[in-house]
Each structure stands twice: as structure tokens, then as C-alpha cells.
Protein backbone atom coordinates (compact mmCIF):
# COMPACT_ATOMS: atom_id res chain seq x y z
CA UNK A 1 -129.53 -48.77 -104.13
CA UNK A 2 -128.84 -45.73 -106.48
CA UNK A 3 -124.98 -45.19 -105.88
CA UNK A 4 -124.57 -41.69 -108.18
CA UNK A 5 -121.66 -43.70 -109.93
CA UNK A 6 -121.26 -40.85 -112.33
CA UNK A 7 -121.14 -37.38 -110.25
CA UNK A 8 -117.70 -35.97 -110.55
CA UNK A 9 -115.94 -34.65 -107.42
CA UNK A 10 -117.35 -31.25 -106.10
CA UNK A 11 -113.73 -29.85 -106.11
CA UNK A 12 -113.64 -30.79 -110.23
CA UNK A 13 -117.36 -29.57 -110.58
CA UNK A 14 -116.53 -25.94 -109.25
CA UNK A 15 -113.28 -25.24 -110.63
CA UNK A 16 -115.25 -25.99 -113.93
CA UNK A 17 -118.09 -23.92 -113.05
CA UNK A 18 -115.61 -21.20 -111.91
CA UNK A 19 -113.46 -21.65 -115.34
CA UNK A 20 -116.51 -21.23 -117.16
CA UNK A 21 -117.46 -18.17 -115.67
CA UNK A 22 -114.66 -16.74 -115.97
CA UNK A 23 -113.11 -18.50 -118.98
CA UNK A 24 -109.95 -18.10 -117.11
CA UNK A 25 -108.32 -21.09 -114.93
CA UNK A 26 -105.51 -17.73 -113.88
CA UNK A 27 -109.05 -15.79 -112.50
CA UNK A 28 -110.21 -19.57 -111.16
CA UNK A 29 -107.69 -20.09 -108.93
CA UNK A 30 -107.73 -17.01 -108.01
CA UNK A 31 -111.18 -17.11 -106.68
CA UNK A 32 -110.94 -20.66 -105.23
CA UNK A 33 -107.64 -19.99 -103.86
CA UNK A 34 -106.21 -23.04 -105.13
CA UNK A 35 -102.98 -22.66 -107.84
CA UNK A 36 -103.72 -22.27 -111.63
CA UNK A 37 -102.28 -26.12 -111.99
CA UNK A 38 -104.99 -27.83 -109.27
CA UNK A 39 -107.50 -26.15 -111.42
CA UNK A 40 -105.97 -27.29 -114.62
CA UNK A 41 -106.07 -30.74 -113.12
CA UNK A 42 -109.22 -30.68 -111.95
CA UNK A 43 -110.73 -29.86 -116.00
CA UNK A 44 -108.37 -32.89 -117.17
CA UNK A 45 -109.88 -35.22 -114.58
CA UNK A 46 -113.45 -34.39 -115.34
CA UNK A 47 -112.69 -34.42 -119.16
CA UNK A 48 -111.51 -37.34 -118.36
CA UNK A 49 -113.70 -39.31 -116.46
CA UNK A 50 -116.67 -37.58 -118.74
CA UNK A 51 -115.17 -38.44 -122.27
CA UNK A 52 -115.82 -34.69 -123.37
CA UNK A 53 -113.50 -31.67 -124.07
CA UNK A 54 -115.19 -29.13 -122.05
CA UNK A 55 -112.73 -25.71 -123.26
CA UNK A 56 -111.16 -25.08 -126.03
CA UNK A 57 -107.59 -23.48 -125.18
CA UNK A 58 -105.94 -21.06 -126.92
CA UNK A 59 -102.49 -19.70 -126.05
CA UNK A 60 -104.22 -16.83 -124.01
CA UNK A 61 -107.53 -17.35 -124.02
CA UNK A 62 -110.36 -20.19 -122.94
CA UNK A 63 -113.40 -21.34 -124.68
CA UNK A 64 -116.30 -23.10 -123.97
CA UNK A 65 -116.79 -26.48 -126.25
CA UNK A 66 -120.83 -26.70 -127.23
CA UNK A 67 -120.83 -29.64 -124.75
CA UNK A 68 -118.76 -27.69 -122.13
CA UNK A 69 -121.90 -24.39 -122.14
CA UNK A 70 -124.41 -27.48 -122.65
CA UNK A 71 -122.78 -28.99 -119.21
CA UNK A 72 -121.86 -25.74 -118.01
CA UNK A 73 -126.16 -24.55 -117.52
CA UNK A 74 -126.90 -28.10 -115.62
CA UNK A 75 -124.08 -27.64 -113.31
CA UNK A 76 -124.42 -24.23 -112.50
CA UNK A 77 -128.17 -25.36 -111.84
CA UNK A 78 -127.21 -28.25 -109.83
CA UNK A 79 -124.65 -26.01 -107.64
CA UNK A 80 -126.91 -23.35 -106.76
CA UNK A 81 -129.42 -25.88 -105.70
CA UNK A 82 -126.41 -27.61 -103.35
CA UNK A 83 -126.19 -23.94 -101.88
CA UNK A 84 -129.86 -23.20 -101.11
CA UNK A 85 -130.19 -26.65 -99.39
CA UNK A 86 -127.08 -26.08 -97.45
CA UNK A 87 -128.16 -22.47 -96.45
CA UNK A 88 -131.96 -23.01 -95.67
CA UNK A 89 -129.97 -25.99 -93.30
CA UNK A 90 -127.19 -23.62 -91.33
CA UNK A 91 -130.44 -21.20 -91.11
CA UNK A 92 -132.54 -23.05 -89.33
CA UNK A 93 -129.26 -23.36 -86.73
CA UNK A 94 -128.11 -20.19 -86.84
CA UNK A 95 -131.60 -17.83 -86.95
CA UNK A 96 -130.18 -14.93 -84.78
CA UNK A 97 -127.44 -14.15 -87.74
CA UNK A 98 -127.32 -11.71 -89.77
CA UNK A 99 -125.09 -11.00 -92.61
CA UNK A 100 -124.67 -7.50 -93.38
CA UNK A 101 -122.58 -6.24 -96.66
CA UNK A 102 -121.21 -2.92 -97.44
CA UNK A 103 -118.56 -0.45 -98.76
CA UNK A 104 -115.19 -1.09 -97.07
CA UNK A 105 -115.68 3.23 -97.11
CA UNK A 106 -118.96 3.37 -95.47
CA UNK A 107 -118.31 0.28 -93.33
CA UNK A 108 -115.19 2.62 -91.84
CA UNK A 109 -116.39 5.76 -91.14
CA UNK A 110 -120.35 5.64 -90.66
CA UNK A 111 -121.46 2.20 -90.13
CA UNK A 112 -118.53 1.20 -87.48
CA UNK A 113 -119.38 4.20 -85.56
CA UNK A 114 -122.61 2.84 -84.81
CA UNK A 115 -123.75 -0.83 -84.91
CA UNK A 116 -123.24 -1.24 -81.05
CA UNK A 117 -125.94 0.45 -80.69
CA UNK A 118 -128.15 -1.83 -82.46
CA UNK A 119 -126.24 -4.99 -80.76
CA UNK A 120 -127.20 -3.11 -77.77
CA UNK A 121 -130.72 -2.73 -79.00
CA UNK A 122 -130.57 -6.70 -80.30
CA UNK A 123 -128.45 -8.46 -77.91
CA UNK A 124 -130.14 -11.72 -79.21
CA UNK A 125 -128.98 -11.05 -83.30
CA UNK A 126 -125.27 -11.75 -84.19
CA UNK A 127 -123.78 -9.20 -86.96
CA UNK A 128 -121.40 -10.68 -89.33
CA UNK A 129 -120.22 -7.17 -91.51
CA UNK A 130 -118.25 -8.01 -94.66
CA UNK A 131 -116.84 -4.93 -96.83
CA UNK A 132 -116.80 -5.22 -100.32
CA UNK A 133 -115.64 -3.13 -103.29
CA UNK A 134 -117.86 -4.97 -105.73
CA UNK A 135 -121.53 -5.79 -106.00
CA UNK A 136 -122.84 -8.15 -103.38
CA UNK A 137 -124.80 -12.02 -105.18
CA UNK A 138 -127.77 -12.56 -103.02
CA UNK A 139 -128.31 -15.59 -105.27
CA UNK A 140 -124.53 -16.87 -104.63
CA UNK A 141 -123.49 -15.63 -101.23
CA UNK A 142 -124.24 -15.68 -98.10
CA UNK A 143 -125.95 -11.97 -97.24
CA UNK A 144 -129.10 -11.06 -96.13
CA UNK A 145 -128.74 -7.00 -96.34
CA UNK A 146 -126.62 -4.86 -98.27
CA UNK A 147 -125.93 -1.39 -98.11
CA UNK A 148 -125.26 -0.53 -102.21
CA UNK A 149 -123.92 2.79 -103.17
CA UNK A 150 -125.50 3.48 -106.86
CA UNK A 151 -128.85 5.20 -108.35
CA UNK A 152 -130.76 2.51 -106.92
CA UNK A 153 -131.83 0.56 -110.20
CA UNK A 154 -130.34 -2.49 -109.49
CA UNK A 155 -132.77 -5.78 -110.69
CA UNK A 156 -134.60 -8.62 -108.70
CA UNK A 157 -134.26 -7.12 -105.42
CA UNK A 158 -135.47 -5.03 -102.60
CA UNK A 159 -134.46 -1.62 -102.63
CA UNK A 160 -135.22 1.65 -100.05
CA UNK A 161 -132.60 4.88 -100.62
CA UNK A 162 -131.57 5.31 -97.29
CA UNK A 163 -128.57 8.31 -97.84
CA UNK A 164 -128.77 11.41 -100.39
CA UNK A 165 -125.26 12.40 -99.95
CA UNK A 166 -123.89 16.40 -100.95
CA UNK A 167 -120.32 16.90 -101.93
CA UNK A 168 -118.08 19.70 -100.74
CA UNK A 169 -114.53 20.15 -100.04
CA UNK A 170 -112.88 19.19 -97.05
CA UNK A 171 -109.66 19.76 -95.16
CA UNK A 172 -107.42 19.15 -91.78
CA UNK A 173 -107.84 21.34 -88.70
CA UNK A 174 -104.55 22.66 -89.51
CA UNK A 175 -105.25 23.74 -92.94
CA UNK A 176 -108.34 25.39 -91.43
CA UNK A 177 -106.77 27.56 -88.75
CA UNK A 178 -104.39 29.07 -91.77
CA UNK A 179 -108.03 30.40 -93.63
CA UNK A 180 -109.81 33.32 -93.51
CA UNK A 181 -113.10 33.46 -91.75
CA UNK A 182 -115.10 33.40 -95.00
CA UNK A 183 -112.37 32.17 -97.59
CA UNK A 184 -112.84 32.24 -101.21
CA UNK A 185 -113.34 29.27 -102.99
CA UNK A 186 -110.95 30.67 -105.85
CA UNK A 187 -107.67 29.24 -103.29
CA UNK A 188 -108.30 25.69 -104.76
CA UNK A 189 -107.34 26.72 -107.71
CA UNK A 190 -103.55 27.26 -105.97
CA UNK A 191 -103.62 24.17 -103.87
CA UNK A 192 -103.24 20.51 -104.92
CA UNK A 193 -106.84 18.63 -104.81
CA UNK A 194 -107.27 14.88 -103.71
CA UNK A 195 -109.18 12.40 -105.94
CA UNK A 196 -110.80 9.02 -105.16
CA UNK A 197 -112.25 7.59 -107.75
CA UNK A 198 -115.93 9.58 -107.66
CA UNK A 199 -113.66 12.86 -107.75
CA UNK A 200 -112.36 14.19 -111.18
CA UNK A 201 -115.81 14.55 -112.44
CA UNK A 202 -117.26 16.13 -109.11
CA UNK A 203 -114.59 18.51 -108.97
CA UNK A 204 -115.01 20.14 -111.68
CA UNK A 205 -119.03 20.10 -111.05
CA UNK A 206 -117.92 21.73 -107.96
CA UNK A 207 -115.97 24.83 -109.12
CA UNK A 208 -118.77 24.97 -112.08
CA UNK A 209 -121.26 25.29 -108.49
CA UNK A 210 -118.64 27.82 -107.59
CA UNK A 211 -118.42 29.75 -110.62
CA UNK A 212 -114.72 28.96 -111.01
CA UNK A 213 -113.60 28.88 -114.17
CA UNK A 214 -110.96 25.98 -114.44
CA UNK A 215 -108.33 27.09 -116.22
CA UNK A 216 -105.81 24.30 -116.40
CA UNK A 217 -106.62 20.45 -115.08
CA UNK A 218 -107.19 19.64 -112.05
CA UNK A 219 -104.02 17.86 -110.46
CA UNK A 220 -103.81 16.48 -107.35
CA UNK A 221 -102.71 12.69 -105.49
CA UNK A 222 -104.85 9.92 -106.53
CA UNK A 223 -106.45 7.13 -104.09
CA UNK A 224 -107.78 4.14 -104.63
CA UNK A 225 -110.20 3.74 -101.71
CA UNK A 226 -111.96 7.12 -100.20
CA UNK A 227 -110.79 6.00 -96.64
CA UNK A 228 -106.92 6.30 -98.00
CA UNK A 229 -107.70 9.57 -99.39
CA UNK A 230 -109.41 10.75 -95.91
CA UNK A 231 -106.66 9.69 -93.92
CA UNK A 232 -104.60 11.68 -95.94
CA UNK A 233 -106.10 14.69 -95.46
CA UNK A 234 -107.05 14.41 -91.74
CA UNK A 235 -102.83 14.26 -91.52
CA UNK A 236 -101.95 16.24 -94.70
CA UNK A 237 -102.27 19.98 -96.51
CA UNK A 238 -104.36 19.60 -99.05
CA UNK A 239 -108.25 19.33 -99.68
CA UNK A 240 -110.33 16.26 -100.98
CA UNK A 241 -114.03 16.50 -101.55
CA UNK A 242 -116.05 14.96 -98.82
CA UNK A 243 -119.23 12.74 -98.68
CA UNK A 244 -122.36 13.72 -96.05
CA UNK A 245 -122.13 10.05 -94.76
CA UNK A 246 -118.39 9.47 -94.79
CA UNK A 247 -117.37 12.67 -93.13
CA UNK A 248 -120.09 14.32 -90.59
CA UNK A 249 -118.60 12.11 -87.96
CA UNK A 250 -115.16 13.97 -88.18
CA UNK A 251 -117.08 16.89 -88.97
CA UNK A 252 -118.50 17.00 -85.89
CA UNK A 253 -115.33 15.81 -83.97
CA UNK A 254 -113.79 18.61 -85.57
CA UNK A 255 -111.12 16.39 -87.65
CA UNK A 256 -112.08 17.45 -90.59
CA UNK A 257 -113.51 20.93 -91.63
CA UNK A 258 -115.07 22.18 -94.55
CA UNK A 259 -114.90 25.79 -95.20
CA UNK A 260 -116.93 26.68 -98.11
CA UNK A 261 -120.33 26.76 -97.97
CA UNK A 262 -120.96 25.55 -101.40
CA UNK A 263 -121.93 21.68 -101.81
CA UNK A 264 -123.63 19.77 -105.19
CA UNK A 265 -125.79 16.57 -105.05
CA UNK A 266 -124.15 13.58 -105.84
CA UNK A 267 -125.88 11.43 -108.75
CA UNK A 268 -125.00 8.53 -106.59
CA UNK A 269 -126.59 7.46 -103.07
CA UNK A 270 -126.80 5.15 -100.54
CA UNK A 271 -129.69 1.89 -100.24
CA UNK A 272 -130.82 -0.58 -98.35
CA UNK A 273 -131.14 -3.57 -100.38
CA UNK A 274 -132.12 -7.07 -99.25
CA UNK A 275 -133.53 -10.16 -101.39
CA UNK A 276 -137.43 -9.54 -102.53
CA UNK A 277 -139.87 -10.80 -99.92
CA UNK A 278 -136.95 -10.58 -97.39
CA UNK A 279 -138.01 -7.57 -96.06
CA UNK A 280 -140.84 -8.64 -94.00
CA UNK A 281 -138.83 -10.98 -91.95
CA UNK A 282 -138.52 -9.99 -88.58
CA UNK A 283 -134.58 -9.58 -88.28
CA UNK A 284 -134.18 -7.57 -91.82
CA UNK A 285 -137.19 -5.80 -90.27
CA UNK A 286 -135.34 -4.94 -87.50
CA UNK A 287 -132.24 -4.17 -89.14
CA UNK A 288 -133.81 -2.12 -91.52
CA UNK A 289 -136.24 0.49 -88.99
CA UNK A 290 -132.61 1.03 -87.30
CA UNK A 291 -130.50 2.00 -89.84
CA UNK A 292 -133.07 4.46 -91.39
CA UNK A 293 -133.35 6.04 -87.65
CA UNK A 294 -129.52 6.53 -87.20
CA UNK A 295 -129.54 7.85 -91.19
CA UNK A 296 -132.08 10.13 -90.26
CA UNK A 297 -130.20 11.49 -87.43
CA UNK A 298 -126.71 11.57 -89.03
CA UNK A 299 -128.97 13.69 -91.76
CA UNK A 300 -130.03 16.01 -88.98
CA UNK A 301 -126.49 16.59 -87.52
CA UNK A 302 -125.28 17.20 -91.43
CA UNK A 303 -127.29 20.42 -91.79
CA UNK A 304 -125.06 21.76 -88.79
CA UNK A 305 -122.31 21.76 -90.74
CA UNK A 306 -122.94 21.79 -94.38
């Protein structure tokens, strides 16, 4: 009986493949959640037990050994084939699951707004929603739809542009009520301006829409997330450039306002992106024909206010 004497522990075998990826056992740890020294423990033990230096070390910096890329291609192989078996199995148990992946932004303030209704629509399918800042895997994690904000060119999958957003500025109900009925644009230039990180570059596209000259640079509090820096100015003074998507809800509420009625396109927008071939099963299916209804309506409501 075939006994697989020589396979290393799984634990060893990913805090390898992890290392390797990110030639980092700091950025390994960090990903396995595990400390820096059970991953340094783990590449000893497999050196060990395979007779070969898999990384060179340096004082700062890791490098793959020839036999340590050579290994590095069959085990990355042999893991992703471990995953697909173990996710075709939990499939076939869990069928009415859906994994859904998106912008911790757009998650917030247009997608949370709104999925009851299509739990409402689909008693039957359970939503798992995970927000992430970077780039969903379909190849290494478990999603079957992501909403991606980008130009749409991403490789080896299926994409549909759901949201064209426009860009305009933005402020609180109280900074509102202090305006004129038909301010001029040229008070921005005397007020502090928030940023996100889409926002130096579209401000200044803005006031060129305008026909604002900028005469200084643009200064203003800085956010890391869009949701921070909409909070902020639901409670605050100032004005932060606003997204169609992430703001007609509170436009509509009558949270937020925005007073000028100059927008620009964005060069970025909003798809629906699922694995190729995925698209024609019944659930994405499903999925998909809802979100592009409530996008079209959310579109709809946007030319009341913009």
C-alpha cells in the first residue's frame, strides 16, 4: 500500500509556498497568521527532512535557491489542485452559497443598502459579502462574483461594466443651508477640500471642468478609505468630491448635497466580474440580472440630482 512516506506537512508546504511568493517569512506570517519564527521553523523542517536549501537569506532580503523555484512550481501546482478538489467538494454541499466580493466603499454605501432585496427575491441563496481593498484571486479564493472598480481590462475573466460613475463636489446639509441658491464654484478655492485617494487628480480635473484657474495647491485632510472621508463630511465643513454610486443614497436622503451643477466622468468604473464560463450558472445568473436592475435604477434616481 502506497504510504506517501515523503510528503512534507501541509503547514511546512504553505508557509514555503507563501515565503516564496512573497520572499518574505515577515509578509508570511503575516498572511498565515502564524509568528515570523513558526514560519522560520517550518522552512528548517522541510529543508530538513528534504536535504535541500530552499532560500538563500540575506540580512534583509530572501532568495529562492534553483531547487527552491524548481520545488516552488510543483508545489504551487500541487496546492492549487488540493484547493479545487476541496472546493468542487464543499460545493456540491453548500450549492445555495454565494460568495460575493467588493470594495469595503461600495459594500458600505450602495451594496448594503440593498441586498435584502435580492435575499428577499432568493430566499433559497445564502450571501456571504467580503470587502476588500485589493484585487479579488478567483483561482486562489473562495469567490464566485466580484464587483471590481477599474477600466475593466482585467485578464482571464468575465467582465460586464455595470456603473459609469460622474464626480462632483459634495457637502453637509449644514454647509448647504449657508450657500447661495446658485453658488459659484470659485468658493472652493477659499475652503479646505477632502481627498481620498482618487481625489488630487480629479480635483483639479474638476476646477479645469469649472474653468477655475488653480492658483496655489489644493490642500485639504487626507483619507485613506472614501467611507472615512464621507463620514467626515456628512458631520464636518468642508467639501469632498463625491461618486454617483457612493453618494445618491444620501443624496436623496438629503445627507449630503451637492451644489454645483458641474460633474466630469471618472476614467474608472464599476464591473461585474465572475470566473469565465461562470456566468451561465444559474445563481451568478441570478445574481447578475439583479444587480444590473438595481444599477439601472440607482442610475435613474442619479439624474435627479446631478
Amino acid at each position: 500500500m502506497r504510504k506517501y512516506n515523503n510528503i512534507p506537512p501541509l503547514r511546512a508546504l504553505k508557509a514555503f509556498e507563501s515565503s516564496a511568493r512573497h520572499l518574505s517569512f515577515t509578509k508570511a506570517a503575516e498572511e498565515l497568521f502564524v509568528t515570523q519564527a513558526a514560519i522560520s521553523h517550518q522552512i528548517k523542517s522541510l529543508e530538513d527532512k528534504t536535504g535541500v536549501k530552499l532560500f538563500k537569506r540575506y540580512n534583509r532580503s530572501l532568495q529562492l535557491t534553483t531547487d527552491g523555484q524548481i520545488y516552488l512550481l510543483s508545489i504551487m501546482e500541487s496546492l492549487e489542485q488540493l484547493e479545487k478538489a476541496s472546493r468542487q467538494l464543499v460545493n456540491r454541499n453548500t450549492k445555495n452559497m454565494l460568495n460575493i466580493s467588493l470594495l469595503p466603499s461600495f459594500a458600505t454605501k450602495w451594496m448594503a443598502k440593498r441586498i435584502w432585496r435580492f435575499q428577499e427575491k432568493f430566499p433559497d441563496i445564502e450571501v456571504s459579502i467580503s470587502a476588500f481593498e485589493w484585487l479579488v484571486d478567483f483561482k486562489r479564493e473562495e469567490i464566485d462574483i466580484a464587483i471590481r472598480y477599474g477600466r475593466g481590462n482585467w485578464p482571464d475573466v468575465h467582465s460586464e461594466l455595470l456603473f459609469e460613475e460622474k464626480v462632483f463636489p459634495i457637502c453637509s446639509r449644514a454647509v448647504s443651508n449657508k450657500l447661495e441658491k446658485n453658488p459659484d464654484p470659485n468658493i472652493l478655492l477659499n475652503h479646505k477640500l477632502a481627498h481620498d485617494d482618487f481625489s488630487s487628480e480629479d480635483w483639479q480635473m474638476w476646477f479645469k471642468e469649472a474653468n477655475i484657474p488653480l492658483t496655489k495647491e489644493i490642500t485639504g485632510t487626507r483619507f485613506s478609505h472614501t467611507v472615512m472621508m464621507l463620514e467626515s463630511i456628512e458631520n464636518g465643513k468642508g467639501f469632498a468630491l463625491g461618486r454617483t454610486p457612493l453618494v445618491i443614497d444620501d443624496l436623496k436622503r438629503k445627507i449630503l448635497y451637492a451644489p454645483f451643477n458641474i460633474c466630469i466622468p471618472s476614467d474608472y468604473a464599476y464591473y461585474f466580474v465572475c470566473k469565465k464560463g461562470d456566468e451561465k450558472l444559474p445563481q451568478i445568473k441570478n445574481f447578475r440580472d439583479w444587480i444590473f436592475a438595481e444599477a439601472k435604477k440607482s442610475k435613474k434616481l442619479a439624474e435627479k440630482y446631478i
